[in-house]
Protein backbone atom coordinates (compact mmCIF):
# COMPACT_ATOMS: atom_id res chain seq x y z
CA UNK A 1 0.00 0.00 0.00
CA UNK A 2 0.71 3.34 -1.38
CA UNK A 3 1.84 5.60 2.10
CA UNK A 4 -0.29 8.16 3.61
CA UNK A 5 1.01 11.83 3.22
CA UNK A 6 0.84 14.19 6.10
CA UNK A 7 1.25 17.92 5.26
CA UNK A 8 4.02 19.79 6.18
CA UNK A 9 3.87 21.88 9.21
CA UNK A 10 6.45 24.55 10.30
CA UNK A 11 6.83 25.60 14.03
CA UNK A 12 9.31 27.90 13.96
CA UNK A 13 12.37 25.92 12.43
CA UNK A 14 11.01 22.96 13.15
CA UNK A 15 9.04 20.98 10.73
CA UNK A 16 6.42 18.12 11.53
CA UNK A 17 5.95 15.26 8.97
CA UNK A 18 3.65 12.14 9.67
CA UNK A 19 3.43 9.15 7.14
CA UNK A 20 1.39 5.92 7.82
CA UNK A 21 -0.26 3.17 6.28
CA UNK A 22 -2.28 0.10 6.88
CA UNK A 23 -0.92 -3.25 8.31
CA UNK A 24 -1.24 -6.76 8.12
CA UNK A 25 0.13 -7.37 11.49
CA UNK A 26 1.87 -5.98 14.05
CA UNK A 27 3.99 -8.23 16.55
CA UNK A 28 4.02 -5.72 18.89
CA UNK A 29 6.28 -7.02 21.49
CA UNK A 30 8.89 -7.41 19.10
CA UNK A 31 8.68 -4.21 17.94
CA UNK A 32 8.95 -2.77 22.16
CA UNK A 33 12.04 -5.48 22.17
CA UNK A 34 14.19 -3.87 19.46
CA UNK A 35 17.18 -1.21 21.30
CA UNK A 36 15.73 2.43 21.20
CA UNK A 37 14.87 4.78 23.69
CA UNK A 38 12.32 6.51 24.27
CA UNK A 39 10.01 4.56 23.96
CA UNK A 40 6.37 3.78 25.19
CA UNK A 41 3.64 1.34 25.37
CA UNK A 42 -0.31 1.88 25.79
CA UNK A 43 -2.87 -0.43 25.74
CA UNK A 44 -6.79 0.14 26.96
CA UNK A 45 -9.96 -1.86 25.63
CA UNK A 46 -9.49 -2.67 22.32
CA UNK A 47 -6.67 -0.19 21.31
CA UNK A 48 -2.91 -0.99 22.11
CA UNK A 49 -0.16 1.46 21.22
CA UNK A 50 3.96 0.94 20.88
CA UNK A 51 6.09 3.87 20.05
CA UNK A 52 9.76 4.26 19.96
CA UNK A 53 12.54 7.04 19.25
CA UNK A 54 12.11 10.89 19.19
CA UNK A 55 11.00 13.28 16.41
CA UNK A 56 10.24 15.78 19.46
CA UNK A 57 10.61 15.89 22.59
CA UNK A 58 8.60 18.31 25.33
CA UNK A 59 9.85 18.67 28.51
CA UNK A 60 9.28 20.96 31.62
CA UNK A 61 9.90 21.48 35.47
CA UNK A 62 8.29 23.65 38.01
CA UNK A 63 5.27 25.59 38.93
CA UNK A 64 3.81 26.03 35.40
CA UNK A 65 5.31 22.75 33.92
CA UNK A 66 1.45 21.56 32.98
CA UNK A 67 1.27 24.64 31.45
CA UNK A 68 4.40 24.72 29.50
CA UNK A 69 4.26 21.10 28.75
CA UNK A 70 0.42 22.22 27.04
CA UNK A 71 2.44 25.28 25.44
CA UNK A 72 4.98 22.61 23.56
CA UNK A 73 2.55 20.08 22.65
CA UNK A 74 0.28 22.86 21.24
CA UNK A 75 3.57 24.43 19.37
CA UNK A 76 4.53 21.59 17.68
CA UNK A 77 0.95 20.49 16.75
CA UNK A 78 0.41 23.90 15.58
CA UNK A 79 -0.65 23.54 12.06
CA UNK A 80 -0.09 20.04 11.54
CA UNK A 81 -2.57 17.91 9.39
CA UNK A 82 -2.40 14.55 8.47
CA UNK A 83 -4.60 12.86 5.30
CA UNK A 84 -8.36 12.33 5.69
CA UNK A 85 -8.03 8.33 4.67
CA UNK A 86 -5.38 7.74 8.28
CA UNK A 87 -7.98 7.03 10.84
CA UNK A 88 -7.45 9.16 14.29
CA UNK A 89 -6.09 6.10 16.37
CA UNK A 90 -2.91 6.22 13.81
CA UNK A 91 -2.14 9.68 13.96
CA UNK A 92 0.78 11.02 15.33
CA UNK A 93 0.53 11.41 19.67
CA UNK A 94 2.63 12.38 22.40
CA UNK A 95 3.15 9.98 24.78
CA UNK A 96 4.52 10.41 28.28
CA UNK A 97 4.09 11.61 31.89
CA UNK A 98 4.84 13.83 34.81
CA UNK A 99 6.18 13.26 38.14
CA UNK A 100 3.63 13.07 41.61
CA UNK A 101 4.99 15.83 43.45
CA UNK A 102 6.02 19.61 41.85
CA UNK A 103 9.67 20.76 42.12
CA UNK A 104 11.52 18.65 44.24
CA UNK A 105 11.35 15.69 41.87
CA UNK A 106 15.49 15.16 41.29
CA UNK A 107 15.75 11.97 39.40
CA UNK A 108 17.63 10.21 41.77
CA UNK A 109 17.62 6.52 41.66
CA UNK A 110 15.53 4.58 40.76
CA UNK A 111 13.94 7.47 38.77
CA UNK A 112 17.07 8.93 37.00
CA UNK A 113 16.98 9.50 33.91
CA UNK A 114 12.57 10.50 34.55
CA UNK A 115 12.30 14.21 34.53
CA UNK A 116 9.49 16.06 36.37
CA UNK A 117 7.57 16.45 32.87
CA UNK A 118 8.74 14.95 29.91
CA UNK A 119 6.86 13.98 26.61
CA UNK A 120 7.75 12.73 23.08
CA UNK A 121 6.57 12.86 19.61
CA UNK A 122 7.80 8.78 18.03
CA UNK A 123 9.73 8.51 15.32
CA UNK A 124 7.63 4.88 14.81
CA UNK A 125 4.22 3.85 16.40
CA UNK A 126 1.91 0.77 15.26
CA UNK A 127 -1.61 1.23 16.23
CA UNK A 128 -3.76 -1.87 17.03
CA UNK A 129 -7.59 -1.31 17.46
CA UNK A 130 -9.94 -3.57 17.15
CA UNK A 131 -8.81 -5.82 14.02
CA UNK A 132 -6.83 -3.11 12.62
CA UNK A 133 -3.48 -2.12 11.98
CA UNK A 134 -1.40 1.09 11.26
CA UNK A 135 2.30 2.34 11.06
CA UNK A 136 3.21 5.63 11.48
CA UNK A 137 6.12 7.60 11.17
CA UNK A 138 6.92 11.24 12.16
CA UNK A 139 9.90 13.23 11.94
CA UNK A 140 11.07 16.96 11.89
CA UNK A 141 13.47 19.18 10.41
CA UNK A 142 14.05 20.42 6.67
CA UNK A 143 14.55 17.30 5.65
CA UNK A 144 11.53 15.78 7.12
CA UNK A 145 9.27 14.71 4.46
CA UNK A 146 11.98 12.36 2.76
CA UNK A 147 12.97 11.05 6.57
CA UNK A 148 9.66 9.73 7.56
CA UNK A 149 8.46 7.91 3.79
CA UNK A 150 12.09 6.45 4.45
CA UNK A 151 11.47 5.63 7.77
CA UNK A 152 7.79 4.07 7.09
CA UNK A 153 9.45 1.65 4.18
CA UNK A 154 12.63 0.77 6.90
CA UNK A 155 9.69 -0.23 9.36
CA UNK A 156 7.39 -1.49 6.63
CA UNK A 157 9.58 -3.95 6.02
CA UNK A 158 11.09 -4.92 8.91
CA UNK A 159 7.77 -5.88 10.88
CA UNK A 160 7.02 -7.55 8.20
CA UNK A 161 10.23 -9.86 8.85
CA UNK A 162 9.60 -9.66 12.71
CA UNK A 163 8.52 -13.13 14.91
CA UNK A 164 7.04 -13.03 18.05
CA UNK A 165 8.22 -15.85 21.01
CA UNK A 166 6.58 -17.03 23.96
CA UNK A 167 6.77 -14.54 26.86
CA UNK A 168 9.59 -15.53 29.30
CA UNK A 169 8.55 -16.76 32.90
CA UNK A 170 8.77 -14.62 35.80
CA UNK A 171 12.86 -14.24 36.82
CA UNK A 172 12.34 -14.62 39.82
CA UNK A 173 12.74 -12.52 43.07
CA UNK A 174 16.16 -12.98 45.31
CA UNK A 175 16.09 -10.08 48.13
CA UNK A 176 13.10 -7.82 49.23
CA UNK A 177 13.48 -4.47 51.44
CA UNK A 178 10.80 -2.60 52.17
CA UNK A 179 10.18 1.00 53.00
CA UNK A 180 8.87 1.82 55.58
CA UNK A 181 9.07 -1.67 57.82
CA UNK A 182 6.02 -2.51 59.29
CA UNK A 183 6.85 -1.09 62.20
CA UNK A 184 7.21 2.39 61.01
CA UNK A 185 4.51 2.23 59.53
CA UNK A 186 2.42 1.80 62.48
CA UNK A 187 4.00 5.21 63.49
CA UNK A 188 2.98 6.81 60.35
CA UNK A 189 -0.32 5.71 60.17
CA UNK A 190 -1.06 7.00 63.93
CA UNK A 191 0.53 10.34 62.98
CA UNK A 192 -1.75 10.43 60.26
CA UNK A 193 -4.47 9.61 62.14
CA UNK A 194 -4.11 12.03 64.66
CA UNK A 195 -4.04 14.64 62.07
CA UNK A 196 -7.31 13.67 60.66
CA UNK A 197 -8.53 13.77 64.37
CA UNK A 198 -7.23 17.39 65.07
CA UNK A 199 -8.61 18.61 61.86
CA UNK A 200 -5.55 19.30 59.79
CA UNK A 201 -6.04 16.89 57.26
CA UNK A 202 -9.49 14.52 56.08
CA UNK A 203 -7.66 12.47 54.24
CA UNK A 204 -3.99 11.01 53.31
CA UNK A 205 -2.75 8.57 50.58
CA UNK A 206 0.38 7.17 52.45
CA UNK A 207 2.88 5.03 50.01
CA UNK A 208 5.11 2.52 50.65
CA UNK A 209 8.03 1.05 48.16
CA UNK A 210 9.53 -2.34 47.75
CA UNK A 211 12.51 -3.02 46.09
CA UNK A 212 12.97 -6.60 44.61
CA UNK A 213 16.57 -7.84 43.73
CA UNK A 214 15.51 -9.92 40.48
CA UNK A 215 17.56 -13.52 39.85
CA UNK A 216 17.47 -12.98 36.26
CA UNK A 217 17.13 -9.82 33.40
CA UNK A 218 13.53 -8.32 33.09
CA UNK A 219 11.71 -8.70 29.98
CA UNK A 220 8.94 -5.45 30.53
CA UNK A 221 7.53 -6.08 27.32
CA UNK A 222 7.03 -9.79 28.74
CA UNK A 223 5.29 -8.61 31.63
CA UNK A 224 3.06 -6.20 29.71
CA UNK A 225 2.28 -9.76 27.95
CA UNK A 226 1.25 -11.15 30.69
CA UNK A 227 -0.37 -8.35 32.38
CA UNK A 228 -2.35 -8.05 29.38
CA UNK A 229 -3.95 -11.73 29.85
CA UNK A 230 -4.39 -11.01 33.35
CA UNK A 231 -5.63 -7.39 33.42
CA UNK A 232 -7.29 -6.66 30.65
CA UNK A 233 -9.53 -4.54 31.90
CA UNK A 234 -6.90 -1.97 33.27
CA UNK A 235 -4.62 0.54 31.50
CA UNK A 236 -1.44 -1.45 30.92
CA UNK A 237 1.48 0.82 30.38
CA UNK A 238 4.86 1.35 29.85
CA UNK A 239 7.96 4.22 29.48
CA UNK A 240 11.46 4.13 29.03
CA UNK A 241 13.16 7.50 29.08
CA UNK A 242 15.94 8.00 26.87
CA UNK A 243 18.16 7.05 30.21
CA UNK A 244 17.93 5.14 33.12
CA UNK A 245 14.96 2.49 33.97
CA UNK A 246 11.91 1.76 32.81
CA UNK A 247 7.86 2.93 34.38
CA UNK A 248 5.24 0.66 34.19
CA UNK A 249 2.71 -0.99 35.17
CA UNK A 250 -1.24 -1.87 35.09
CA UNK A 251 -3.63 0.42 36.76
CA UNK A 252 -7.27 0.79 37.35
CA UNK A 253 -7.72 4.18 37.26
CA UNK A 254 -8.29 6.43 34.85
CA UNK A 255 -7.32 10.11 35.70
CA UNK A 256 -8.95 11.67 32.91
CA UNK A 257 -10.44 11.66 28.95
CA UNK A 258 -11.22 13.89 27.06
CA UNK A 259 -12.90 13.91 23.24
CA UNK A 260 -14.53 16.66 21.93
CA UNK A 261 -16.37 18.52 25.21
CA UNK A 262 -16.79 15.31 26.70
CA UNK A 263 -14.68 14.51 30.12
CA UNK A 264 -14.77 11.01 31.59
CA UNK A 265 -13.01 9.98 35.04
CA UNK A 266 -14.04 8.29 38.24
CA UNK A 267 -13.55 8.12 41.46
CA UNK A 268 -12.29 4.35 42.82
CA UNK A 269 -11.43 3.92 46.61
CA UNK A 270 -11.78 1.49 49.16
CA UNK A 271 -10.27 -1.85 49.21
CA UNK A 272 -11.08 -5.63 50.13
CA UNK A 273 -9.47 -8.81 48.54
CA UNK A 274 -11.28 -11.45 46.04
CA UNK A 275 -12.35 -14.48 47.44
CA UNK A 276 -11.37 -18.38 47.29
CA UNK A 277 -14.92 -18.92 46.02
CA UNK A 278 -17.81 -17.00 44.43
CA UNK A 279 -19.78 -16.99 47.60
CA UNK A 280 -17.03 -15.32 49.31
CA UNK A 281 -16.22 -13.45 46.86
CA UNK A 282 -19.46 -11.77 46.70
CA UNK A 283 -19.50 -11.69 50.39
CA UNK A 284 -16.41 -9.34 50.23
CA UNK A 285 -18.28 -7.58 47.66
CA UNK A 286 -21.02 -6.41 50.25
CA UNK A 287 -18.75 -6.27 53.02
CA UNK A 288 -16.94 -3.03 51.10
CA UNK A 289 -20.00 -1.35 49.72
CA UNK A 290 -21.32 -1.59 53.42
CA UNK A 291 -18.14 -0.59 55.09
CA UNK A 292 -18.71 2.92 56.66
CA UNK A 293 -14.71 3.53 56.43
CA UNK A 294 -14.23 2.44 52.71
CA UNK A 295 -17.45 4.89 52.06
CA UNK A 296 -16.65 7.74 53.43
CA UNK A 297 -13.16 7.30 51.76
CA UNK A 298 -14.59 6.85 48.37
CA UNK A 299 -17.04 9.68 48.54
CA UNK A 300 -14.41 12.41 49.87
CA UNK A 301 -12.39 11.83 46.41
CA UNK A 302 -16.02 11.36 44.19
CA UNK A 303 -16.67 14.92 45.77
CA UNK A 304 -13.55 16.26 45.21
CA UNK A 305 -13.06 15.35 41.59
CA UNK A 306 -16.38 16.90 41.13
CA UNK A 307 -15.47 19.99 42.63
CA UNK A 308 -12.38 20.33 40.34
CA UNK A 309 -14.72 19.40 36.83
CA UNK A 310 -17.11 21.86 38.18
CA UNK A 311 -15.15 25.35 36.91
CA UNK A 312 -15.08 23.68 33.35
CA UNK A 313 -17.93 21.91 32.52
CA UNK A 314 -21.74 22.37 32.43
CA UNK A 315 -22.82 19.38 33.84
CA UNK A 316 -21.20 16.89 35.66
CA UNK A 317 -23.02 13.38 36.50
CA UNK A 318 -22.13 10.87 39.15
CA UNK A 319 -23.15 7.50 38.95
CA UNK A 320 -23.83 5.08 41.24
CA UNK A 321 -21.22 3.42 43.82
CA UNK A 322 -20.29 -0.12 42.29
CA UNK A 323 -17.74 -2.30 43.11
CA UNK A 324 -14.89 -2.43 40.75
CA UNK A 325 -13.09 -6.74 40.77
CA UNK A 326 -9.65 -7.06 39.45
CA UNK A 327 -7.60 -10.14 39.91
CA UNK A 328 -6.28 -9.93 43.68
CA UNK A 329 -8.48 -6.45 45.11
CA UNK A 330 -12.01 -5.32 44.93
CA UNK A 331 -12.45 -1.56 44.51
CA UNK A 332 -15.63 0.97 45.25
CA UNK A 333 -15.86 3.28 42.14
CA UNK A 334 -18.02 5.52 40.87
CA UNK A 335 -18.01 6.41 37.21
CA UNK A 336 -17.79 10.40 36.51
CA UNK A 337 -19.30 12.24 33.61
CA UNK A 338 -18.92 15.68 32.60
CA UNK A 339 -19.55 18.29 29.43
CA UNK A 340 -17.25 20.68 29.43
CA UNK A 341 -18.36 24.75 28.47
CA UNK A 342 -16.06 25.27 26.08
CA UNK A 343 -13.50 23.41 24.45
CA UNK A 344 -10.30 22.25 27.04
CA UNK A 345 -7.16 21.15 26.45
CA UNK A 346 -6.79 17.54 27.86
CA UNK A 347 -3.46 18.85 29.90
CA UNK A 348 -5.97 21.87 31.40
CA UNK A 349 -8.06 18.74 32.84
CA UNK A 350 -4.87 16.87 34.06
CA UNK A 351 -3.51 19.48 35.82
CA UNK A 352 -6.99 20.42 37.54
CA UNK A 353 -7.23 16.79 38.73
CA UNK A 354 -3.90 15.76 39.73
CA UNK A 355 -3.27 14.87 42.39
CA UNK A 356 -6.73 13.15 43.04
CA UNK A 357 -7.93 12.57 46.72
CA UNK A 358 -7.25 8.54 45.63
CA UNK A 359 -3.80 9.54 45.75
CA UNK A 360 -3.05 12.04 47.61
CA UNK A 361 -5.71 13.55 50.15
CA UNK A 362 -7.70 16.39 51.41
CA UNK A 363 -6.83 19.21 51.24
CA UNK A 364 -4.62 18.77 48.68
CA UNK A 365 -2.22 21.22 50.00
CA UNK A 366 -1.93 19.72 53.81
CA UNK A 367 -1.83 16.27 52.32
CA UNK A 368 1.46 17.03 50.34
CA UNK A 369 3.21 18.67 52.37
CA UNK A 370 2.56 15.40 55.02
CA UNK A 371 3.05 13.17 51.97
CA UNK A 372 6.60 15.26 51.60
CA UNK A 373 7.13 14.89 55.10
CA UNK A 374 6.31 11.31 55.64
CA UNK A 375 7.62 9.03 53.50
CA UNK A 376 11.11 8.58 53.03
CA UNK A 377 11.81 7.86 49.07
CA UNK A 378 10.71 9.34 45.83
CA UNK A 379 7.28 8.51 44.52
CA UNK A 380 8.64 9.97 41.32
CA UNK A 381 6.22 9.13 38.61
CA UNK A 382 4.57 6.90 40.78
CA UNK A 383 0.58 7.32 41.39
CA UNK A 384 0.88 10.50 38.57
CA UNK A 385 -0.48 10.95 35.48
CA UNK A 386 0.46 8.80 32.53
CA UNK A 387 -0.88 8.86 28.94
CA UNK A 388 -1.29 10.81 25.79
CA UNK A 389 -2.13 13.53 23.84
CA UNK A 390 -3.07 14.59 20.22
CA UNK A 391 -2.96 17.21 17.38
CA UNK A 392 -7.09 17.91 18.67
CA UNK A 393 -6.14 18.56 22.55
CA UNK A 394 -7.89 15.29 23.05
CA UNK A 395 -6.13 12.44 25.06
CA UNK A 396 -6.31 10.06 28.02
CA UNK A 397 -4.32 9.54 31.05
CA UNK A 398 -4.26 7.22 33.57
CA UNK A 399 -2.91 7.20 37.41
CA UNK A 400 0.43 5.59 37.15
CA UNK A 401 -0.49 2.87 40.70
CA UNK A 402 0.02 -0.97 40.43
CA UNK A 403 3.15 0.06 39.41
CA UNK A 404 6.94 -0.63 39.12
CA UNK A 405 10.65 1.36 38.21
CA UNK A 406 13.00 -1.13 36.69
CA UNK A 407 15.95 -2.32 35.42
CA UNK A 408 17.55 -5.22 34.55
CA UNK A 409 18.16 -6.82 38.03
CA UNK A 410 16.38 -4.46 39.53
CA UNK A 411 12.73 -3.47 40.70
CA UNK A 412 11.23 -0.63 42.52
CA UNK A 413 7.04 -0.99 43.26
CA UNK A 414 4.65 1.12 44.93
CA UNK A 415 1.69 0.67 46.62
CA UNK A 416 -0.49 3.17 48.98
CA UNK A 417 -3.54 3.26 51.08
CA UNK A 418 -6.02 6.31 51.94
CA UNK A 419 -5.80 7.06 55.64
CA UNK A 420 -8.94 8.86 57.35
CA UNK A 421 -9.57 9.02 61.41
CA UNK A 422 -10.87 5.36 61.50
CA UNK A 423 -7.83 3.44 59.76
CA UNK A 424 -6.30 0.72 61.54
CA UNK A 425 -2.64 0.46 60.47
CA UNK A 426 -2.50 -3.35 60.07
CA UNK A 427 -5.13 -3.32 58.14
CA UNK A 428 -4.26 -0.44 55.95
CA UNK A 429 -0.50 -2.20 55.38
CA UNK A 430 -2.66 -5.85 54.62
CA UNK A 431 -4.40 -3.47 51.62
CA UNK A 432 -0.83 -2.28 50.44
CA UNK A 433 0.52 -5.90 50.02
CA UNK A 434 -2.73 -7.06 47.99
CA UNK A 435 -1.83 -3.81 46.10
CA UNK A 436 2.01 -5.20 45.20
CA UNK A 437 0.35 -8.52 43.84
CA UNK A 438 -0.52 -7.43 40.25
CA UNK A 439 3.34 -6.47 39.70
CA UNK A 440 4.86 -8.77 41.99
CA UNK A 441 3.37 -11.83 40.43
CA UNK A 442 4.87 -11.16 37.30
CA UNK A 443 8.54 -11.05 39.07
CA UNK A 444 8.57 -13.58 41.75
């Protein structure tokens, strides 16, 4: 097939070309396996997405870096068209992230090499949705038009040649050390607590980290395999920098979508296990959507999202409370609707929401700077946005939890649970373990 010809688009000195056309498959793990950074991996319903290498790149730090990343997406979109015949899931996106907290994110280990805002334009992405399949190639410069056909006949071709294996087994796990110990965390929880119970805070998200010495190399692109058969339902997702490890993970949260004027989100809180049986499975069910503590928890960030839609949107709808199941936890959530007044860019909407009271607490402010003051590592890009972004403003972005930082011998994960005045600390640290599960199965 003939490829599709994007126009040319100057910003400034920098020109934006996008070529694509139609495939007949796409081994897609293969293609995440081949030696390039960045590079990036999306996959939600029926649409997966694998990018690699840098036409553009938009980075940003500080107190206006949702801003400035929005002004450098916008910039380099700024004109740019692409043919009528390449369907909107293959057209060119930027992919990427931010870090949780503002400022004092330094990339140390085992974030270096992840910025506090960082997102790229691919040189390559393949496209899955549904039964389809695109390539698509961007690049920039004067010579850009001639760089991306060549480019989309180089990767043409060598999918084409590409074979996908078997998934490799778990490596296996052969040291863990946690952060806090148990122990501390007892003490952090009761601080918490007795915040809440003063008045100073409603509401904290406290984190923990485990890091897993591994017995053999990780594949990621072999546990986004198996993630994929395991959590389908979830975002499954995946970022390698152009240094240092590599983010991902499989979360079920959504932070935020936006198409058109419409806004989708939700609020999911509250935790319980999945039984050893359907009868106690749906018995755990119940237990959560009666459980005074795991309700109150779940409505104080269904509130609070709506209060930050509520300066952009005519309407916003809340649906009822339902219980979300995954594979090892059980989740209240409560699907959120909105229609927006006029039309928003989908960063505007990220940085209104983030950080959600499912991640960080109420008020935002107190629960920070207690956050800050609490735990003792990075969250990094931990429990923060994660996603994409197009020529249209439109995009989707998901809360970066049921997560991991790795390299080859080495994992970092992250887990966290809301604390309000009625937590019990062993109880809150038994949630963060069944949190770890969905990433730790797929190491140890």
């Amino acid at each position: 097939m003939e490829p599709l010809r994007g126009d040319e688009t100057t910003v400034g000195e920098t020109t934006v070309v996008a070529r694509g056309c139609r495939l007949e498959r796409a081994p897609v793990r293969a293609f995440l396996e081949t030696d390039a950074r960045p590079r990036f991996y999306w996959a939600a319903g029926t649409e997966s997405i694998a990018a690699r290498g840098s036409a553009a790149t938009v980075t940003a730090d500080g107190e206006s870096r949702f801003a400035d990343v929005r002004t450098g997406v916008e910039a380099l979109f700024e004109g740019c068209s692409v043919p009528d015949d390449l369907p909107s899931a293959a057209r060119p996106r930027l992919f990427g992230g931010f870090a949780f907290h503002n400022g004092d994110h330094d990339g140390a280990s085992p974030w270096t090499g992840f910025p506090s805002a960082a997102f790229f334009l691919p040189e390559v992405q393949v496209t899955v949705r549904d039964d389809d399949a695109w390539l698509t190639t961007a690049a920039t410069g004067p010579d850009a038009a001639r760089a991306a056909a060549d480019r989309l006949d180089e990767w043409r071709d060598r999918l084409a040649a590409f074979s996908e294996r078997d998934p490799a087994g778990p490596p296996g796990i052969t040291n863990r050390e946690r952060t806090p110990t148990q122990a501390g965390w007892r003490d952090q929880v009761g601080a918490a607590v007795e915040s809440v119970a003063r008045g100073d805070l409603r509401k904290v998200v406290l984190a923990q980290s485990l890091r897993v010495a591994l017995a053999a190399d990780l594949s990621v692109p072999d546990v986004m395999e198996r993630l994929s058969q395991t959590y389908p339902d979830c975002y499954r997702f995946m970022l390698s920098p152009e240094a240092g490890g590599t983010f991902f993970g499989a979360t079920p949260e959504r932070l935020v979508s936006v198409r058109g004027r419409t806004v989708r989100t939700e609020a999911l809180a509250g935790s319980t296990g999945r039984g050893d049986t359907p009868a106690e499975d749906e018995w755990l069910a119940a237990e959560l959507l009666d459980n005074e503590k795991d309700r109150h928890e779940q409505k104080l960030v269904a509130d609070a999202i709506r209060d930050q839609l509520e300066p952009f949107a005519t309407t916003v709808r809340i649906g009822d409370r339902t219980v979300r199941r995954l594979a090892t936890v059980q989740h209240l959530r409560t699907s959120i609707t909105a229609e927006l007044g006029s039309d928003e860019h989908v960063l505007s909407l990220v940085e209104a929401l983030h950080p959600t009271p499912a991640v960080g607490g109420l008020p935002p402010d107190a629960a920070l700077r207690t956050i800050r003051e609490t735990e003792a590592f990075d969250r990094g890009w931990y429990a923060a946005p994660i996603g994409w972004v197009d020529a249209a403003g439109n995009g989707t972005f998901a809360v970066g939890i049921r997560s991991a930082v790795a390299t080859d011998r080495e994992a970092t994960l992250f887990a966290g649970a809301g604390i309000v005045e009625d937590s019990d600390p062993d109880r809150e640290w038994d949630e963060v373990q069944l949190k770890y599960r969905p990433i730790l199965d797929e190491l140890e």
